[in-house]
N, C-alpha and C. Protein backbone atom coordinates (compact mmCIF):
# COMPACT_ATOMS: atom_id res chain seq x y z
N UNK A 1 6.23 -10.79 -5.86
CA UNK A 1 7.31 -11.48 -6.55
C UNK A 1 6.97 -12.97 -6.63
N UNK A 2 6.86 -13.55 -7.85
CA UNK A 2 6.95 -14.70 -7.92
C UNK A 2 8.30 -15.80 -8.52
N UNK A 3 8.59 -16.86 -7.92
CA UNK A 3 9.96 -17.54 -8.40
C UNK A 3 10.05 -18.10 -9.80
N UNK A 4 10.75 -17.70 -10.52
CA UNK A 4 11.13 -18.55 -11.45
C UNK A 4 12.59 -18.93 -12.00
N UNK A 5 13.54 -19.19 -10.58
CA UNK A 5 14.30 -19.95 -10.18
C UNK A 5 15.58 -19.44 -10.91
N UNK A 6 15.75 -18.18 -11.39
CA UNK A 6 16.76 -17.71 -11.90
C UNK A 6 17.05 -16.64 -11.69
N UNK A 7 18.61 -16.45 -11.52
CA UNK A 7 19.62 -15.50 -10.54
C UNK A 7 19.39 -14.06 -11.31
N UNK A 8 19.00 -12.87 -9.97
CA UNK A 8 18.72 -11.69 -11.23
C UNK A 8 19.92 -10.53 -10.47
N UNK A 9 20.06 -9.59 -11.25
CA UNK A 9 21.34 -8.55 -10.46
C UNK A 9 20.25 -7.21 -10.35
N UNK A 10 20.43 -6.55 -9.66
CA UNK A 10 20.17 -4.97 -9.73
C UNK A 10 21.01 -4.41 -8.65
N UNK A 11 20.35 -3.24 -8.65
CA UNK A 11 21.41 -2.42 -7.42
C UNK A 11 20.80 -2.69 -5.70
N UNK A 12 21.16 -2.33 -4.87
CA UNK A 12 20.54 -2.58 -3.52
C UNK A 12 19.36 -2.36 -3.56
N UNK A 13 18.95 -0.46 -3.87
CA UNK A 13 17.97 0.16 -3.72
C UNK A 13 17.01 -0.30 -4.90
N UNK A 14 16.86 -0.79 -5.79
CA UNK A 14 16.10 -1.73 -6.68
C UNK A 14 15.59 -2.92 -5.94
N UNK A 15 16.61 -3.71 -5.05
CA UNK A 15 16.10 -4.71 -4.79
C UNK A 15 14.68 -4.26 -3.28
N UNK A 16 15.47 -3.69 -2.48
CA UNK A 16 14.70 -3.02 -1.15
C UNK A 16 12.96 -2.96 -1.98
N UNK A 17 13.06 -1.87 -2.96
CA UNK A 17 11.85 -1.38 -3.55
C UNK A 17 10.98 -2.51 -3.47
N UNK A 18 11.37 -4.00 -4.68
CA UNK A 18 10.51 -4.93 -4.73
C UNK A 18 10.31 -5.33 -3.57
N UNK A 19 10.81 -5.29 -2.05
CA UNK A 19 10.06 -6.01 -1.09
C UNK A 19 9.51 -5.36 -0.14
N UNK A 20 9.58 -3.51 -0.49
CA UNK A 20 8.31 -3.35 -0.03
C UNK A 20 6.73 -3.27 -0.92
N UNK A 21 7.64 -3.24 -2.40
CA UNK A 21 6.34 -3.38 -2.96
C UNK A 21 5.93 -4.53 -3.03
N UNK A 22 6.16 -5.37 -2.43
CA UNK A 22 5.28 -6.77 -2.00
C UNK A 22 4.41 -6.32 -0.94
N UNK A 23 4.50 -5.53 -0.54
CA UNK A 23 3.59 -5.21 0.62
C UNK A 23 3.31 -6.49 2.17
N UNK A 24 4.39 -7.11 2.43
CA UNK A 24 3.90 -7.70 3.63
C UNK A 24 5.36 -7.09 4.77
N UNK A 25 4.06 -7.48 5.57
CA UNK A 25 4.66 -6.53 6.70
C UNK A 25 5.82 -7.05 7.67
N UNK A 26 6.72 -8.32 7.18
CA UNK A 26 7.83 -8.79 8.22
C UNK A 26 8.39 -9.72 6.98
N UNK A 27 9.66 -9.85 7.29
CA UNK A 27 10.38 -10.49 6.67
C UNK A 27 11.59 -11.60 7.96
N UNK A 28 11.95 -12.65 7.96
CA UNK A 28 12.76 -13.46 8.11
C UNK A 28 13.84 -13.63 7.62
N UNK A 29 14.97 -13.56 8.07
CA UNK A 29 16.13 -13.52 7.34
C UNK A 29 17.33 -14.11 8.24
N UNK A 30 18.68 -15.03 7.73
CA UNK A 30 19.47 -15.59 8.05
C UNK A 30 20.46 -15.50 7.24
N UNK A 31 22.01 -15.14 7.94
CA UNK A 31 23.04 -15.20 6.84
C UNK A 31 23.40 -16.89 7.05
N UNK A 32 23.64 -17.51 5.78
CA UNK A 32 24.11 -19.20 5.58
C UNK A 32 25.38 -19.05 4.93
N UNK A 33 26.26 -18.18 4.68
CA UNK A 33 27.30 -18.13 4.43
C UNK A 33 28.12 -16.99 4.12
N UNK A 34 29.27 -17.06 3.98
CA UNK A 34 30.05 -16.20 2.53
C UNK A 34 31.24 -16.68 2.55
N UNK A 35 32.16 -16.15 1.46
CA UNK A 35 33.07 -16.16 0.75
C UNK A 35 34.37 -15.79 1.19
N UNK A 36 35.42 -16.18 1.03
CA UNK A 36 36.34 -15.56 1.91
C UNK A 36 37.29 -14.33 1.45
N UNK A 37 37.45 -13.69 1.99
CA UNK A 37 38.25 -12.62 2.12
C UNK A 37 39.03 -12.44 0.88
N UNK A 38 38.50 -11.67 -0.34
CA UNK A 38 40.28 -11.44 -0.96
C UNK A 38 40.94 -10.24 -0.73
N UNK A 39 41.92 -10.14 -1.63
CA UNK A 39 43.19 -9.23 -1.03
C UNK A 39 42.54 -8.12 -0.52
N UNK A 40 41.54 -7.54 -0.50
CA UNK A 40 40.90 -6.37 0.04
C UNK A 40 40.21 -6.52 0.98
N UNK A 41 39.63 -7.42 1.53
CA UNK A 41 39.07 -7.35 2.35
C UNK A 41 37.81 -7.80 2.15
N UNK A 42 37.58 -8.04 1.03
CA UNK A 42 36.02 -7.70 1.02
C UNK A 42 35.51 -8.94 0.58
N UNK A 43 34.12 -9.53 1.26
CA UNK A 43 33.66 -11.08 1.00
C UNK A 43 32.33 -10.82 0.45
N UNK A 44 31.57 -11.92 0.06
CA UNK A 44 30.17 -11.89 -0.38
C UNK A 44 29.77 -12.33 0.74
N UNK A 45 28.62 -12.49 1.01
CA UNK A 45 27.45 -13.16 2.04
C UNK A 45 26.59 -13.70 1.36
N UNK A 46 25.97 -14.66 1.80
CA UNK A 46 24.75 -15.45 1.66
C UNK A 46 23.72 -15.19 2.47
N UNK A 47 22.65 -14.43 1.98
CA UNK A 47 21.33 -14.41 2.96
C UNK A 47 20.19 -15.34 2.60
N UNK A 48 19.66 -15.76 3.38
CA UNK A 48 18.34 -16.15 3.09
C UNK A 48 17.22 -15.42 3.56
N UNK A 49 16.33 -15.46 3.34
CA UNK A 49 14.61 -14.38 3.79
C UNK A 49 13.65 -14.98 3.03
N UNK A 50 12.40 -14.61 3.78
CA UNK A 50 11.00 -15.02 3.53
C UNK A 50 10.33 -13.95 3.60
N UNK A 51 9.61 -13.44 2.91
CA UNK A 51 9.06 -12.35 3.16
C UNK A 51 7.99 -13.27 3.63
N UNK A 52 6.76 -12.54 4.95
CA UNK A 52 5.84 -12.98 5.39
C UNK A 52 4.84 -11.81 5.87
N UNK A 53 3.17 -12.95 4.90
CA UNK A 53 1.69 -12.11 4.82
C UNK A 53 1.56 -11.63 6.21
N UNK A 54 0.72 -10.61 6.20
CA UNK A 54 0.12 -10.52 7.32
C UNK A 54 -0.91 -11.33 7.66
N UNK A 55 -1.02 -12.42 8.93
CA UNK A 55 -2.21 -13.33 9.81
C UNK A 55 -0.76 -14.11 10.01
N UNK A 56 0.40 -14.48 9.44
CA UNK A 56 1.21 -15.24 9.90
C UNK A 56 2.32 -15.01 10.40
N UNK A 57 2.43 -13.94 10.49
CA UNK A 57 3.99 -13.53 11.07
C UNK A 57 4.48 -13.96 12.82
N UNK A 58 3.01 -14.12 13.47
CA UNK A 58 3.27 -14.64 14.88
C UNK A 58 3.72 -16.26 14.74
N UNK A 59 2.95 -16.83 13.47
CA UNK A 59 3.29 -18.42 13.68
C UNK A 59 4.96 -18.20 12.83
N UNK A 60 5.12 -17.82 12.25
CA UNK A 60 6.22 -18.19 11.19
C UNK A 60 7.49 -17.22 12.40
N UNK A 61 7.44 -16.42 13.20
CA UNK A 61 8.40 -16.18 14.24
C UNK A 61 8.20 -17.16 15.39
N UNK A 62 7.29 -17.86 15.75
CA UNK A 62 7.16 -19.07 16.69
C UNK A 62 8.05 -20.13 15.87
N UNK A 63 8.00 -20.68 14.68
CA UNK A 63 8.20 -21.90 13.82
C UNK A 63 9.52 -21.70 14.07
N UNK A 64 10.00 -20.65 13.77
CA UNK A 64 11.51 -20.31 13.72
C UNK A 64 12.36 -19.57 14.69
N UNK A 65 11.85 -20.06 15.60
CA UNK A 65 12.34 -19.31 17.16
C UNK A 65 13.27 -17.74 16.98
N UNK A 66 12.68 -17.58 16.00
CA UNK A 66 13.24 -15.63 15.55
C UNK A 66 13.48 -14.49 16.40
N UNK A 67 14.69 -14.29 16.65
CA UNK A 67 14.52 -13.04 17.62
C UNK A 67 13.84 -11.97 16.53
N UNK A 68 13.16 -11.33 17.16
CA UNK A 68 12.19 -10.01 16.76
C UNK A 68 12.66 -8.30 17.36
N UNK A 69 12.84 -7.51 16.00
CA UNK A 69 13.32 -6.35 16.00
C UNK A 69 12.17 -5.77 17.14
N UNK A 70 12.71 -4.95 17.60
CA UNK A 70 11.82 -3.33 18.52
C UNK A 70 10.87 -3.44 18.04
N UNK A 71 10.63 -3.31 16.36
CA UNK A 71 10.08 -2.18 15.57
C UNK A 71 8.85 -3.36 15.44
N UNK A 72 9.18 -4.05 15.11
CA UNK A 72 8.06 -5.50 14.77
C UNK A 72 7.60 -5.86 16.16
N UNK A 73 8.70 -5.99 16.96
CA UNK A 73 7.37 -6.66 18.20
C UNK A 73 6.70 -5.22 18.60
N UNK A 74 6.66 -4.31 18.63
CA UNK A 74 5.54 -3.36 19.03
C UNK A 74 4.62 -2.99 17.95
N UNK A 75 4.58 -3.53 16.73
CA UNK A 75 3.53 -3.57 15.91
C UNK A 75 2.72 -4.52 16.06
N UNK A 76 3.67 -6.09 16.15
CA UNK A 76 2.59 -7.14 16.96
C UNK A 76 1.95 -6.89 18.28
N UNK A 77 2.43 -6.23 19.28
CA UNK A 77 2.03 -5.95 20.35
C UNK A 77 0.76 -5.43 20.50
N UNK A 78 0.98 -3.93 18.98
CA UNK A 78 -0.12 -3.25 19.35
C UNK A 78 -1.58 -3.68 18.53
N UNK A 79 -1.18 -5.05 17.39
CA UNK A 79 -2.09 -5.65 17.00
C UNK A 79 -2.32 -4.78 15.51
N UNK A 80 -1.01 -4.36 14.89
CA UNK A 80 -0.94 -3.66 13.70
C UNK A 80 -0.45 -4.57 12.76
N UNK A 81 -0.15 -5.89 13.75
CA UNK A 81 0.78 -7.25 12.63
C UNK A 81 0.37 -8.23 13.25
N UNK A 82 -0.21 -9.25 12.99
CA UNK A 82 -0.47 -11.06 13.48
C UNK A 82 0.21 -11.57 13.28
C-alpha cells in the first residue's frame, strides 16, 4: 500500500486482506480517539498503525515501548521475526 493521502471506505474484511497482502509480519497500533456515544450506543474510534518490514520490528517495538502479543513475541523469540 502506498499513501496518497485520501480517505477510502470498504468493508472490514477488505480492509484486513490489504494488510496481509502487504506481507509484513507485525503491525503497531494505538487507539487516539473516538466519538461520543449517540442515542445507541454506538461511537467511532480512531486507530492509528504502522505496518512493519521484517529486520525492524525489534527496533520499531523498542522505539515505541510496545507491549507485544504472545503470538509475536514467540516468533521473535524463535527468530521467525527481527
Amino acid at each position: 500500500m502506498r499513501t496518497d493521502n485520501k480517505w477510502h471506505a470498504s468493508t472490514l474484511g477488505h480492509f484486513v486482506s490489504l494488510l496481509i497482502d502487504a506481507g509484513d509480519p507485525a503491525v503497531l497500533f494505538r487507539s487516539v480517539g473516538e466519538s461520543g456515544e449517540d442515542e445507541y450506543g454506538q461511537y467511532m474510534e480512531q486507530i492509528t498503525f504502522v505496518l512493519i518490514p521484517d529486520g525492524h520490528v525489534r527496533h520499531a517495538i523498542a522505539e515505541q515501548g510496545a507491549g507485544v502479543h504472545k503470538t509475536l513475541a514467540a516468533l521473535i523469540d524463535a527468530g521467525k521475526v527481527t
